[in-house]
PDB file of N, CA and C in Angstrom:
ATOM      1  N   UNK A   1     -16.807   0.336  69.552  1.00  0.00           N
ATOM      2  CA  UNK A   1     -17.831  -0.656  69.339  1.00  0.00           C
ATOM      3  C   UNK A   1     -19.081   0.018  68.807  1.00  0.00           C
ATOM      4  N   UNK A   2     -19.628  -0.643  67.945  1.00  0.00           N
ATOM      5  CA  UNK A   2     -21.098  -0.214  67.444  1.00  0.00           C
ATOM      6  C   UNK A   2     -22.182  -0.551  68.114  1.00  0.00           C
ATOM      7  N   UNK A   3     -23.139   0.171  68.531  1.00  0.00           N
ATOM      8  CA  UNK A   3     -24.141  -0.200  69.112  1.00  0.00           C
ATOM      9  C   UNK A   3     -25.549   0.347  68.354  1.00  0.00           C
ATOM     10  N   UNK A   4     -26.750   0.008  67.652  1.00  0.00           N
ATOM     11  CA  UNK A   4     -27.652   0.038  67.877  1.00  0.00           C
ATOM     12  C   UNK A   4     -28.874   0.353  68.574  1.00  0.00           C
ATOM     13  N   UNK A   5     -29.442   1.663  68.845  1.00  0.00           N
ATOM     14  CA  UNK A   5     -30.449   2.340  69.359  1.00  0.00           C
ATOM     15  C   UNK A   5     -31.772   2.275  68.762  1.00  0.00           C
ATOM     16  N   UNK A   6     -32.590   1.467  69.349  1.00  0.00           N
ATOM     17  CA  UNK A   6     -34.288   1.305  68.651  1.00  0.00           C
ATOM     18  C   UNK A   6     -34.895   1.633  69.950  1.00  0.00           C
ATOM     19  N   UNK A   7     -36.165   2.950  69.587  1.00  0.00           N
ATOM     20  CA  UNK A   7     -36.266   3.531  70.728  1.00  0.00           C
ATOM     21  C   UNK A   7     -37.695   3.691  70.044  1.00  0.00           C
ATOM     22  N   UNK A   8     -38.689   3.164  70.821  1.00  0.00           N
ATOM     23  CA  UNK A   8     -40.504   3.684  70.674  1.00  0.00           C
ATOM     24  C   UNK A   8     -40.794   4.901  71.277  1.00  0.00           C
ATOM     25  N   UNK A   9     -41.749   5.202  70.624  1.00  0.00           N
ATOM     26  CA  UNK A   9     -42.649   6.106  71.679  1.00  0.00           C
ATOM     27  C   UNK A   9     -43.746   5.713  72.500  1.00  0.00           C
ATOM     28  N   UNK A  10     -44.043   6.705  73.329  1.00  0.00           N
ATOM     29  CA  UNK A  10     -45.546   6.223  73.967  1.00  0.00           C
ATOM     30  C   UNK A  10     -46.465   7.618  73.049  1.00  0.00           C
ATOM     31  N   UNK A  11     -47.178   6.408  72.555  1.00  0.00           N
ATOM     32  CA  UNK A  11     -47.974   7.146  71.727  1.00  0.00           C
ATOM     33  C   UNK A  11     -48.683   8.524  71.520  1.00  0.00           C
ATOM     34  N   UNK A  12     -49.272   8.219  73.165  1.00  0.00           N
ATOM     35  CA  UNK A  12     -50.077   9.176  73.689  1.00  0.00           C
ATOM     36  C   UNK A  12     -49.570  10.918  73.900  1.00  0.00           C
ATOM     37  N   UNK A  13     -48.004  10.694  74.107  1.00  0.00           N
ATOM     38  CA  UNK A  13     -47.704  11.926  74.899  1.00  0.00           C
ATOM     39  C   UNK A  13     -46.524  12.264  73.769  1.00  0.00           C
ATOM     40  N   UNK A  14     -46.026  11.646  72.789  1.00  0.00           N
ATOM     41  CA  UNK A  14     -45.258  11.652  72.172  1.00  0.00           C
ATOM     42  C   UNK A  14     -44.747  13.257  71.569  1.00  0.00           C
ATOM     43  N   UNK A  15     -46.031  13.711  70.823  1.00  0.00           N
ATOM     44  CA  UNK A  15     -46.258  14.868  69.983  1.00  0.00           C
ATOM     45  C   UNK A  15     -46.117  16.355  71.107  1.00  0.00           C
ATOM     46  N   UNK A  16     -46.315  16.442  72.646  1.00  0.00           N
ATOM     47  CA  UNK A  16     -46.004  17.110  73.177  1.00  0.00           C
ATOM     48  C   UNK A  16     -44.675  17.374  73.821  1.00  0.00           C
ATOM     49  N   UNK A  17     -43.857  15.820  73.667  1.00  0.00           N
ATOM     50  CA  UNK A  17     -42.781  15.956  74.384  1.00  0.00           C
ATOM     51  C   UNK A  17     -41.454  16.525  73.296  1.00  0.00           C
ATOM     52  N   UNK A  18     -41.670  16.114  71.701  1.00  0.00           N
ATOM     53  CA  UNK A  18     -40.983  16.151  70.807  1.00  0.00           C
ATOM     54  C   UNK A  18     -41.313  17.733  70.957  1.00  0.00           C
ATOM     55  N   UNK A  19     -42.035  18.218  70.936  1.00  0.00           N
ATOM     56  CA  UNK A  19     -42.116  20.198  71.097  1.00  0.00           C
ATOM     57  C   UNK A  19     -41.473  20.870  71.879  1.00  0.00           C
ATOM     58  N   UNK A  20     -41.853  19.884  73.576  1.00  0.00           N
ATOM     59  CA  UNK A  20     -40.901  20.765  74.373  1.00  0.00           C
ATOM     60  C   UNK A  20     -39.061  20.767  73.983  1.00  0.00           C
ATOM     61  N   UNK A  21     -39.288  19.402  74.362  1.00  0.00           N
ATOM     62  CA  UNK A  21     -37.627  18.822  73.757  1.00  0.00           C
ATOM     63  C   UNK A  21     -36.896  19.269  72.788  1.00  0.00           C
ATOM     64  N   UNK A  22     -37.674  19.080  71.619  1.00  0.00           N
ATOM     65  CA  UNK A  22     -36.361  19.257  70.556  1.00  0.00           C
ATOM     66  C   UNK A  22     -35.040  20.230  70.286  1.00  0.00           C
ATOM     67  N   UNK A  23     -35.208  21.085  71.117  1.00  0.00           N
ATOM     68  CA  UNK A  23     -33.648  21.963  70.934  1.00  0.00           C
ATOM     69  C   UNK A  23     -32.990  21.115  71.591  1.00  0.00           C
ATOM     70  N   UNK A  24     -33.370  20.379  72.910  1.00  0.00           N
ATOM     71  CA  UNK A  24     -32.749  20.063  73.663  1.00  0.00           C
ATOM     72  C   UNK A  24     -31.675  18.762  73.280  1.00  0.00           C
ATOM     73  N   UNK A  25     -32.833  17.962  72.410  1.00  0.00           N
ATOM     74  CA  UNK A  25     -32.496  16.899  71.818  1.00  0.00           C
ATOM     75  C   UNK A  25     -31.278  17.168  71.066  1.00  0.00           C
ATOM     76  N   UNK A  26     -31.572  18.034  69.928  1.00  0.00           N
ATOM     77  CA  UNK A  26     -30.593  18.476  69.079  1.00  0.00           C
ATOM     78  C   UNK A  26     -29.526  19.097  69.589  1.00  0.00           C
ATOM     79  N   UNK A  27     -29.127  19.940  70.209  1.00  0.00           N
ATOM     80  CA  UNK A  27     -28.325  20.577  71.370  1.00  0.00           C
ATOM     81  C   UNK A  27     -27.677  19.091  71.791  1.00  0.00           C
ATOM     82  N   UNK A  28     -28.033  18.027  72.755  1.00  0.00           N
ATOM     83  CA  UNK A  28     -27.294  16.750  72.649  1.00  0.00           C
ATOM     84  C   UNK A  28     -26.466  15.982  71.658  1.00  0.00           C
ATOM     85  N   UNK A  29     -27.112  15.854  70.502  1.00  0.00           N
ATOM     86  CA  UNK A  29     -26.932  15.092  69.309  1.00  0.00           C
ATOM     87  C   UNK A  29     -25.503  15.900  68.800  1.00  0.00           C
ATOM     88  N   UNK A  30     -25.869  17.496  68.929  1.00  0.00           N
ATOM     89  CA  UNK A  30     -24.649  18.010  68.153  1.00  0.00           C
ATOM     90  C   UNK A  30     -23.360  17.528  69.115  1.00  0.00           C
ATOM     91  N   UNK A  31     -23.713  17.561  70.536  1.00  0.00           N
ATOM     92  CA  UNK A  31     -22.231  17.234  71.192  1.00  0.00           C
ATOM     93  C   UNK A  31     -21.846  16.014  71.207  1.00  0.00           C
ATOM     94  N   UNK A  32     -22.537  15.385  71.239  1.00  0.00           N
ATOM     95  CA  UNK A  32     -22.036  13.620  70.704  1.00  0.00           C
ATOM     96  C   UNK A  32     -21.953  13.415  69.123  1.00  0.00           C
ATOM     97  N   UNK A  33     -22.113  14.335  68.389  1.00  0.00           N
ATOM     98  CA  UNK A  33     -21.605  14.050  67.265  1.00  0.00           C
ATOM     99  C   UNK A  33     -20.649  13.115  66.731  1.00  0.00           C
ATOM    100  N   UNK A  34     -19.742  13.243  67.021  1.00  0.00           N
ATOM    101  CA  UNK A  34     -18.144  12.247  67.207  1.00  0.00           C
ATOM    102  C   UNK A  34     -18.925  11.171  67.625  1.00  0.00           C
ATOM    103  N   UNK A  35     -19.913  10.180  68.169  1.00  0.00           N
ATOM    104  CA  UNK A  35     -19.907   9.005  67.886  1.00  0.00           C
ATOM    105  C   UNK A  35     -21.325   8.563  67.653  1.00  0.00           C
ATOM    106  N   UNK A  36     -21.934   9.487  66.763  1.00  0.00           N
ATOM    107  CA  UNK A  36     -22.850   9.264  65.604  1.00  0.00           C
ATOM    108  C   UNK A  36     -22.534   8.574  64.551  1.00  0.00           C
ATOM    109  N   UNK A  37     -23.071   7.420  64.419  1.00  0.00           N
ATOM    110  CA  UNK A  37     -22.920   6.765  63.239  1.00  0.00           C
ATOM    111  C   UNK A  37     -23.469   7.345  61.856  1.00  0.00           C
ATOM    112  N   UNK A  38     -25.072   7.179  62.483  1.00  0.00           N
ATOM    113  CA  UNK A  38     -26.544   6.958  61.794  1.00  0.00           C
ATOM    114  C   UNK A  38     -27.778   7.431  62.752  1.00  0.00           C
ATOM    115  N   UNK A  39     -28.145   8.496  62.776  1.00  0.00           N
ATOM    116  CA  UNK A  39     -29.952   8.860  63.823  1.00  0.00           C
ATOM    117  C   UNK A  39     -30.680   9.265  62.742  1.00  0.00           C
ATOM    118  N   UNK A  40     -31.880   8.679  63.432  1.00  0.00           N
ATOM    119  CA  UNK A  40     -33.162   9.463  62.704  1.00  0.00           C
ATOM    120  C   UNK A  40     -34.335   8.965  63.244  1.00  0.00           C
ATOM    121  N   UNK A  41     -35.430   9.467  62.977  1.00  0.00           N
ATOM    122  CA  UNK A  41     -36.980   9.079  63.244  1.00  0.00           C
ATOM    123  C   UNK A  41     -37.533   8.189  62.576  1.00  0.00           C
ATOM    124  N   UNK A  42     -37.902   7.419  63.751  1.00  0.00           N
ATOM    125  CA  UNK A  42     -38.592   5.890  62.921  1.00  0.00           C
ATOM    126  C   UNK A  42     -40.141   6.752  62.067  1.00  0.00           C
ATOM    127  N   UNK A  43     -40.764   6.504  61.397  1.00  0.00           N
ATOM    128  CA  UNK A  43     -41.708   6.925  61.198  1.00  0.00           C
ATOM    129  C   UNK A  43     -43.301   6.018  60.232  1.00  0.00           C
ATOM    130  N   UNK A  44     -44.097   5.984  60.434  1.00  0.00           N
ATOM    131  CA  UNK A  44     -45.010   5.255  59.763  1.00  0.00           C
ATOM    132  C   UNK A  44     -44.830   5.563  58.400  1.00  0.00           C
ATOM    133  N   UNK A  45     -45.502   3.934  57.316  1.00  0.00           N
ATOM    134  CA  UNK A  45     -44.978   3.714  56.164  1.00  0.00           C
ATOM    135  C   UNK A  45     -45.246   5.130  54.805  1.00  0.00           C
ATOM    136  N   UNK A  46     -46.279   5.647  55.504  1.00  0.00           N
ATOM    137  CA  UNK A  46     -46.615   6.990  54.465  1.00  0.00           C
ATOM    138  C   UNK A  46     -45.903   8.218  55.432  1.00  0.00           C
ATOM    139  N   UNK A  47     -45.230   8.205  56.361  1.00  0.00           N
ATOM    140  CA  UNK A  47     -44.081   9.174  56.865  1.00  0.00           C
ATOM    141  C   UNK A  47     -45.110  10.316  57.519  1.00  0.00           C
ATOM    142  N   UNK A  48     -46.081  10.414  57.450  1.00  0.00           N
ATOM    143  CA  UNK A  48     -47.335  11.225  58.646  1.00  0.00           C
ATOM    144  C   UNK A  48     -46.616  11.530  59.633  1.00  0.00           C
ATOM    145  N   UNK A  49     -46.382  10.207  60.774  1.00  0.00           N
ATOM    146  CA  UNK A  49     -46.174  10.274  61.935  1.00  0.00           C
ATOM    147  C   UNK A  49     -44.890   9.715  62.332  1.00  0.00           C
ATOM    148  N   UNK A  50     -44.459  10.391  63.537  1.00  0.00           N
ATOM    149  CA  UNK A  50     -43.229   9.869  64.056  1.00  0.00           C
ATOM    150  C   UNK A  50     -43.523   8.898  64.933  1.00  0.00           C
ATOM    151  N   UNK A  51     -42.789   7.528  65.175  1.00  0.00           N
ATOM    152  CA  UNK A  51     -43.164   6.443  65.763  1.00  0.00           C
ATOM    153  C   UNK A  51     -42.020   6.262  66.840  1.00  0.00           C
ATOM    154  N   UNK A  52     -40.892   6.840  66.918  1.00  0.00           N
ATOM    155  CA  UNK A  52     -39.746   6.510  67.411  1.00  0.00           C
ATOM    156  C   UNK A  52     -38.288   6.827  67.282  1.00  0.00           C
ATOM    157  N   UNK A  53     -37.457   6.696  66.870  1.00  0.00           N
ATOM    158  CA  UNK A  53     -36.206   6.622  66.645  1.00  0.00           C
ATOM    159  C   UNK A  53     -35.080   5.290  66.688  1.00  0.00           C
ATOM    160  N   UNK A  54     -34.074   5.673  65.834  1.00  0.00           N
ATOM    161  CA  UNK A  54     -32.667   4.248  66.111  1.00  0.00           C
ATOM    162  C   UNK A  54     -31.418   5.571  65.680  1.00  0.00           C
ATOM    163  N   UNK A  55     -30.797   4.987  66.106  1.00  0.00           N
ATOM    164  CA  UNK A  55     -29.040   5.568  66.349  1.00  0.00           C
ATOM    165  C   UNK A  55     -28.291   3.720  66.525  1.00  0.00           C
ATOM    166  N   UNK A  56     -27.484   4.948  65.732  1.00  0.00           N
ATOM    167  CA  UNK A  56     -25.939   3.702  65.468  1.00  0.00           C
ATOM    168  C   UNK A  56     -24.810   5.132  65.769  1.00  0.00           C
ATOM    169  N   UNK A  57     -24.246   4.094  67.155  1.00  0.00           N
ATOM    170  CA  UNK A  57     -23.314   4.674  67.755  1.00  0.00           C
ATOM    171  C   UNK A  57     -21.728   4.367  67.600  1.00  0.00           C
ATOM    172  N   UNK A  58     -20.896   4.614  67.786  1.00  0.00           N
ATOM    173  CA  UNK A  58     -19.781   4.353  68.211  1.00  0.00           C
ATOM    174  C   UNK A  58     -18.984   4.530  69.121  1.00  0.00           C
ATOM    175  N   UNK A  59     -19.020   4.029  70.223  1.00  0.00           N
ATOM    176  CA  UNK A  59     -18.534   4.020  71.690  1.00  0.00           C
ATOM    177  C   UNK A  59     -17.790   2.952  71.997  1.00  0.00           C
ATOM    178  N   UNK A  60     -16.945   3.457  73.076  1.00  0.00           N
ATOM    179  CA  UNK A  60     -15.985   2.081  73.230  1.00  0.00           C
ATOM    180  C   UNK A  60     -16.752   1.333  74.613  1.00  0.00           C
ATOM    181  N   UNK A  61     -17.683   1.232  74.911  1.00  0.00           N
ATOM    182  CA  UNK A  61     -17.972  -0.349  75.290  1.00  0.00           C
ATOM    183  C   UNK A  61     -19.906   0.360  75.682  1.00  0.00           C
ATOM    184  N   UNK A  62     -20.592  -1.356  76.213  1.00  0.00           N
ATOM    185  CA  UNK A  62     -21.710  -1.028  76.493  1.00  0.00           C
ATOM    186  C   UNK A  62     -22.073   0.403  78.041  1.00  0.00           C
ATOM    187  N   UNK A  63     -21.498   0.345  78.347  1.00  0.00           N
ATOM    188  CA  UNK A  63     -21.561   1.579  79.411  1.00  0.00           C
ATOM    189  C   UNK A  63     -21.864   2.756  79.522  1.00  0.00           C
ATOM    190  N   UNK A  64     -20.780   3.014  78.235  1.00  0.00           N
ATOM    191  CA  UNK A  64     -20.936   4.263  77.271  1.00  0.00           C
ATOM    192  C   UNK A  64     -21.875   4.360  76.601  1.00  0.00           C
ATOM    193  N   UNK A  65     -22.812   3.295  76.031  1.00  0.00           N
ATOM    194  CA  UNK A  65     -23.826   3.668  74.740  1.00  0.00           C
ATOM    195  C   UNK A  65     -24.814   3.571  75.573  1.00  0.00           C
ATOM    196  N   UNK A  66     -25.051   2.972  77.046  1.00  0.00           N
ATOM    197  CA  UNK A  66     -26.290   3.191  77.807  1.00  0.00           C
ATOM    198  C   UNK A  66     -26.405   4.634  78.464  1.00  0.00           C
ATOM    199  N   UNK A  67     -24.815   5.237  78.971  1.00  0.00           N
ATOM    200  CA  UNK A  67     -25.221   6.950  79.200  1.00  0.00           C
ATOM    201  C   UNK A  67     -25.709   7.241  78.264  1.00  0.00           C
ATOM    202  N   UNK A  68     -25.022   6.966  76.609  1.00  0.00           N
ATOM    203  CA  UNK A  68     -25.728   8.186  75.740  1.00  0.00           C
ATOM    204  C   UNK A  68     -27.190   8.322  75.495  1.00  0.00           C
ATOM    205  N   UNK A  69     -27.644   6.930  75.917  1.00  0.00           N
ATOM    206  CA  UNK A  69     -29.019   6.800  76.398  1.00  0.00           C
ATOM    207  C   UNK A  69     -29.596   7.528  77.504  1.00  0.00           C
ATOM    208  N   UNK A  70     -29.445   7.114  78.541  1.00  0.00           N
ATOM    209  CA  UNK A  70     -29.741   7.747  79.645  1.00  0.00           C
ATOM    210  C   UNK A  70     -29.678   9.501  79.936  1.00  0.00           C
ATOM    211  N   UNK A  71     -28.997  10.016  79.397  1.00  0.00           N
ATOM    212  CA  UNK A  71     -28.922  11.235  79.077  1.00  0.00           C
ATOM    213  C   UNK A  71     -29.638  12.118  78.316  1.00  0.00           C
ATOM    214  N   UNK A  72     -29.808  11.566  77.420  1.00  0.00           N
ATOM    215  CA  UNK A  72     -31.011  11.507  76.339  1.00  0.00           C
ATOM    216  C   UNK A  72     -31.977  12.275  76.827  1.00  0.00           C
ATOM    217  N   UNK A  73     -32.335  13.970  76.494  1.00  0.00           N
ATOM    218  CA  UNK A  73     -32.977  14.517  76.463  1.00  0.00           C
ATOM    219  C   UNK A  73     -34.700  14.166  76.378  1.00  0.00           C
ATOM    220  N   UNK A  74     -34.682  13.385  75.042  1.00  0.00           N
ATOM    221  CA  UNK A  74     -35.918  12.509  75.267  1.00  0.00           C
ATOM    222  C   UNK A  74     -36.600  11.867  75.833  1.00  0.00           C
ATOM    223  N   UNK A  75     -35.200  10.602  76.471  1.00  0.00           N
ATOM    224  CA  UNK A  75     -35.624   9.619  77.416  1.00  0.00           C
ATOM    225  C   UNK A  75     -36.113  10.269  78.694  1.00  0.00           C
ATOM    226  N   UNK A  76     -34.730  11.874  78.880  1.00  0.00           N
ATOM    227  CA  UNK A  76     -35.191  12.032  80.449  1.00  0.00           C
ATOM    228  C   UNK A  76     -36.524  12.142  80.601  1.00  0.00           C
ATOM    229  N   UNK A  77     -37.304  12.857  79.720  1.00  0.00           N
ATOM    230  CA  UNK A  77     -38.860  13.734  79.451  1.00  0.00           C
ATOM    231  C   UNK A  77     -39.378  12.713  79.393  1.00  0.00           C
ATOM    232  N   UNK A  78     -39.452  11.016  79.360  1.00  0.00           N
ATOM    233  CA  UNK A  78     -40.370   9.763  79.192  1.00  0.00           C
ATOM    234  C   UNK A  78     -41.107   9.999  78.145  1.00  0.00           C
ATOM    235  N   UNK A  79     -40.055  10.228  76.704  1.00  0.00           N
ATOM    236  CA  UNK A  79     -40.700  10.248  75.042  1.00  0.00           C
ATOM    237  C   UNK A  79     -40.841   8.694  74.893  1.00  0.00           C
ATOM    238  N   UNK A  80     -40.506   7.678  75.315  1.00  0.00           N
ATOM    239  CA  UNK A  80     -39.716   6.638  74.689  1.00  0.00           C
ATOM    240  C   UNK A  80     -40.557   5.643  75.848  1.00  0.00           C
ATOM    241  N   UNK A  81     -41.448   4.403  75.216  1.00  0.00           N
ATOM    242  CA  UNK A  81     -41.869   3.343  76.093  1.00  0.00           C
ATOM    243  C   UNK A  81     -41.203   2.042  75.752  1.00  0.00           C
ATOM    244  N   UNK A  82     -40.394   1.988  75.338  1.00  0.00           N
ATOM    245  CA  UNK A  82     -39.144   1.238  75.222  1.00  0.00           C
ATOM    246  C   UNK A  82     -37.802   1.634  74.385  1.00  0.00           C
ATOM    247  N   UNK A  83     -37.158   0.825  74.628  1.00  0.00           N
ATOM    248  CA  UNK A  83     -35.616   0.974  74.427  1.00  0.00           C
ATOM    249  C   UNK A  83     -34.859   0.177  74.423  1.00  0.00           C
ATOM    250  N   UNK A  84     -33.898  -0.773  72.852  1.00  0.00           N
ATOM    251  CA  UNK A  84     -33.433  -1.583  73.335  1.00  0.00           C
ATOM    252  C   UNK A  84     -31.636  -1.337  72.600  1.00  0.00           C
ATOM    253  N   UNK A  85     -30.939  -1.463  73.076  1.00  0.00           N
ATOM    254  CA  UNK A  85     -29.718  -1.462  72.854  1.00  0.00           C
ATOM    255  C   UNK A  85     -28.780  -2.630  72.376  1.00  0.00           C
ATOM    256  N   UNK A  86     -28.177  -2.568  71.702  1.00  0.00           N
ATOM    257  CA  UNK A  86     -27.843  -3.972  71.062  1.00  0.00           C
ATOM    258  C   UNK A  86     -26.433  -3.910  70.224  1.00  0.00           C
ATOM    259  N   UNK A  87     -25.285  -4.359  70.543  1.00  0.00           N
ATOM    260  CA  UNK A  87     -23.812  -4.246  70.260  1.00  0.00           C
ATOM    261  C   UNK A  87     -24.275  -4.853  68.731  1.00  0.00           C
ATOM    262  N   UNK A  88     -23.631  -4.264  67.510  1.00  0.00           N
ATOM    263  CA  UNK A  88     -23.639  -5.123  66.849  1.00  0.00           C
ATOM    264  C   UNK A  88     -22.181  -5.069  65.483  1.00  0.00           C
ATOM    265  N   UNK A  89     -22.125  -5.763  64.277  1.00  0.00           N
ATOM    266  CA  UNK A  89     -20.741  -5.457  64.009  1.00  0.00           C
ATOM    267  C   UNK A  89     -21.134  -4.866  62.737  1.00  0.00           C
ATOM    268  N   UNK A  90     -20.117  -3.855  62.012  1.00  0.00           N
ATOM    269  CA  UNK A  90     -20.264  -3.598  60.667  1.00  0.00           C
ATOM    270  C   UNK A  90     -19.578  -4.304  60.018  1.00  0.00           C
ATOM    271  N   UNK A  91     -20.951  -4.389  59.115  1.00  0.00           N
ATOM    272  CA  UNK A  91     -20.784  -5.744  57.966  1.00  0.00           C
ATOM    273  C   UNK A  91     -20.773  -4.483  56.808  1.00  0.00           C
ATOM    274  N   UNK A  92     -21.648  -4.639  55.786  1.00  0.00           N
ATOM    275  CA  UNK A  92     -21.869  -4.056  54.737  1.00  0.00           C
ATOM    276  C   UNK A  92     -21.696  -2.726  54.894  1.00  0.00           C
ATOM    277  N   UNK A  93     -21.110  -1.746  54.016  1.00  0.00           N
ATOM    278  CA  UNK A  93     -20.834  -0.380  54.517  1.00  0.00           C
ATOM    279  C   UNK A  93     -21.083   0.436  52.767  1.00  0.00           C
ATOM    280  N   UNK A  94     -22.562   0.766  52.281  1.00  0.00           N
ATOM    281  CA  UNK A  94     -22.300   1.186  50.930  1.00  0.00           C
ATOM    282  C   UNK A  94     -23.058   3.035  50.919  1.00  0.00           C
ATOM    283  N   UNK A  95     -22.014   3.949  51.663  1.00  0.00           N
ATOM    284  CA  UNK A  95     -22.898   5.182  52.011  1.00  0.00           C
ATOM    285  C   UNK A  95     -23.186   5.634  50.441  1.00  0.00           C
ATOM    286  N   UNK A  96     -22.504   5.372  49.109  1.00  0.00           N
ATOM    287  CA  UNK A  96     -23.045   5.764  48.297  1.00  0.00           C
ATOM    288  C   UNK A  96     -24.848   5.249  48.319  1.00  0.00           C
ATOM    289  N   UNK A  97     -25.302   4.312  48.116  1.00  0.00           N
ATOM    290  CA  UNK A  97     -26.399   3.864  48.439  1.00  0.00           C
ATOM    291  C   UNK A  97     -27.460   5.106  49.230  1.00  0.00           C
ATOM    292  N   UNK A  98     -26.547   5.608  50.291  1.00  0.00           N
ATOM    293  CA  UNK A  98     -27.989   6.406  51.476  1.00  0.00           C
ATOM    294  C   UNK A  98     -28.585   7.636  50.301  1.00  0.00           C
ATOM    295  N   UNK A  99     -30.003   7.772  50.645  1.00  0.00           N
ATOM    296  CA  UNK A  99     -30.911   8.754  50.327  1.00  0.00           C
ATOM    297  C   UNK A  99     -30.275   9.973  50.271  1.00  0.00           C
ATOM    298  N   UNK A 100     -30.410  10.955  49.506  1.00  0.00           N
ATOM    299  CA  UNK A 100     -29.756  11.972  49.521  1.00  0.00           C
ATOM    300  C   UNK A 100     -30.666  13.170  50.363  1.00  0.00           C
ATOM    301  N   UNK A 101     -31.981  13.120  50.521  1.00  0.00           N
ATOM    302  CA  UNK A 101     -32.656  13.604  51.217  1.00  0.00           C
ATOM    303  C   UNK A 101     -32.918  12.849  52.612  1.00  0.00           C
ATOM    304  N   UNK A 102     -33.621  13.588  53.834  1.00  0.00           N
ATOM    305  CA  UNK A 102     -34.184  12.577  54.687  1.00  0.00           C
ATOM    306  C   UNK A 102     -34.563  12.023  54.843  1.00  0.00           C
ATOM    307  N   UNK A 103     -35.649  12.287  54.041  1.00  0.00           N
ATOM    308  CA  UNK A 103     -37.524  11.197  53.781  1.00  0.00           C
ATOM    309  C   UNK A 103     -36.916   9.922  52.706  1.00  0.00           C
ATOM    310  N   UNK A 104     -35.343  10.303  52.354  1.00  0.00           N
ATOM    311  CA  UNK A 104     -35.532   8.835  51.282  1.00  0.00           C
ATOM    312  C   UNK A 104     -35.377   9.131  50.085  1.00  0.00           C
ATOM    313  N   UNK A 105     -36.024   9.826  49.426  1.00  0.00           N
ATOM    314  CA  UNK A 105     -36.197  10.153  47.976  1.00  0.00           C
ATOM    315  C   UNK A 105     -35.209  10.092  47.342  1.00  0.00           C
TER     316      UNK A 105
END
């Protein structure tokens, strides 16, 4: 099943927790690899700042995509002042289309 990850930050503490964290984060991400859809950093419209994150998962039911939450290096550290999770189906599928860089370009 596909699930949907839209995840905020709290503004305030954001930029210190992404420092301590990030191996940690990444270190996670690589072992769940296998049901990575799609991750990345939400980010404001001129790309400055990081605002958040979404992941598109693939797990076989909601249970599973709330550990991969809960586990979440980020979440444990309280990067994230919300979080919402949301089953949803693949419709349109055109990866020629994706950015060949990160930022888009």
């Amino acid at each position: 099943m596909l699930f949907i990850i839209y995840a905020e930050d709290y503004e305030a503490t954001s930029a210190a927790i992404r420092q301590a964290k990030t191996p940690e984060h990444l270190a996670y991400l690589d072992r769940h690899k296998h049901a990575i859809v799609l991750a990345g950093a939400l980010l404001t419209d001129d790309a400055g700042k990081r605002v958040g994150s979404v992941s598109i998962i693939n797990v076989k039911d909601r249970a599973a995509a709330e550990a991969f939450v809960a586990n979440e290096p980020f979440r444990s550290a309280g990067l994230y002042r919300s979080i919402k999770i949301s089953r949803m189906r693949k419709g349109q599928w055109n990866p020629a289309a994706a950015p060949k860089t990160p930022e888009g370009d």
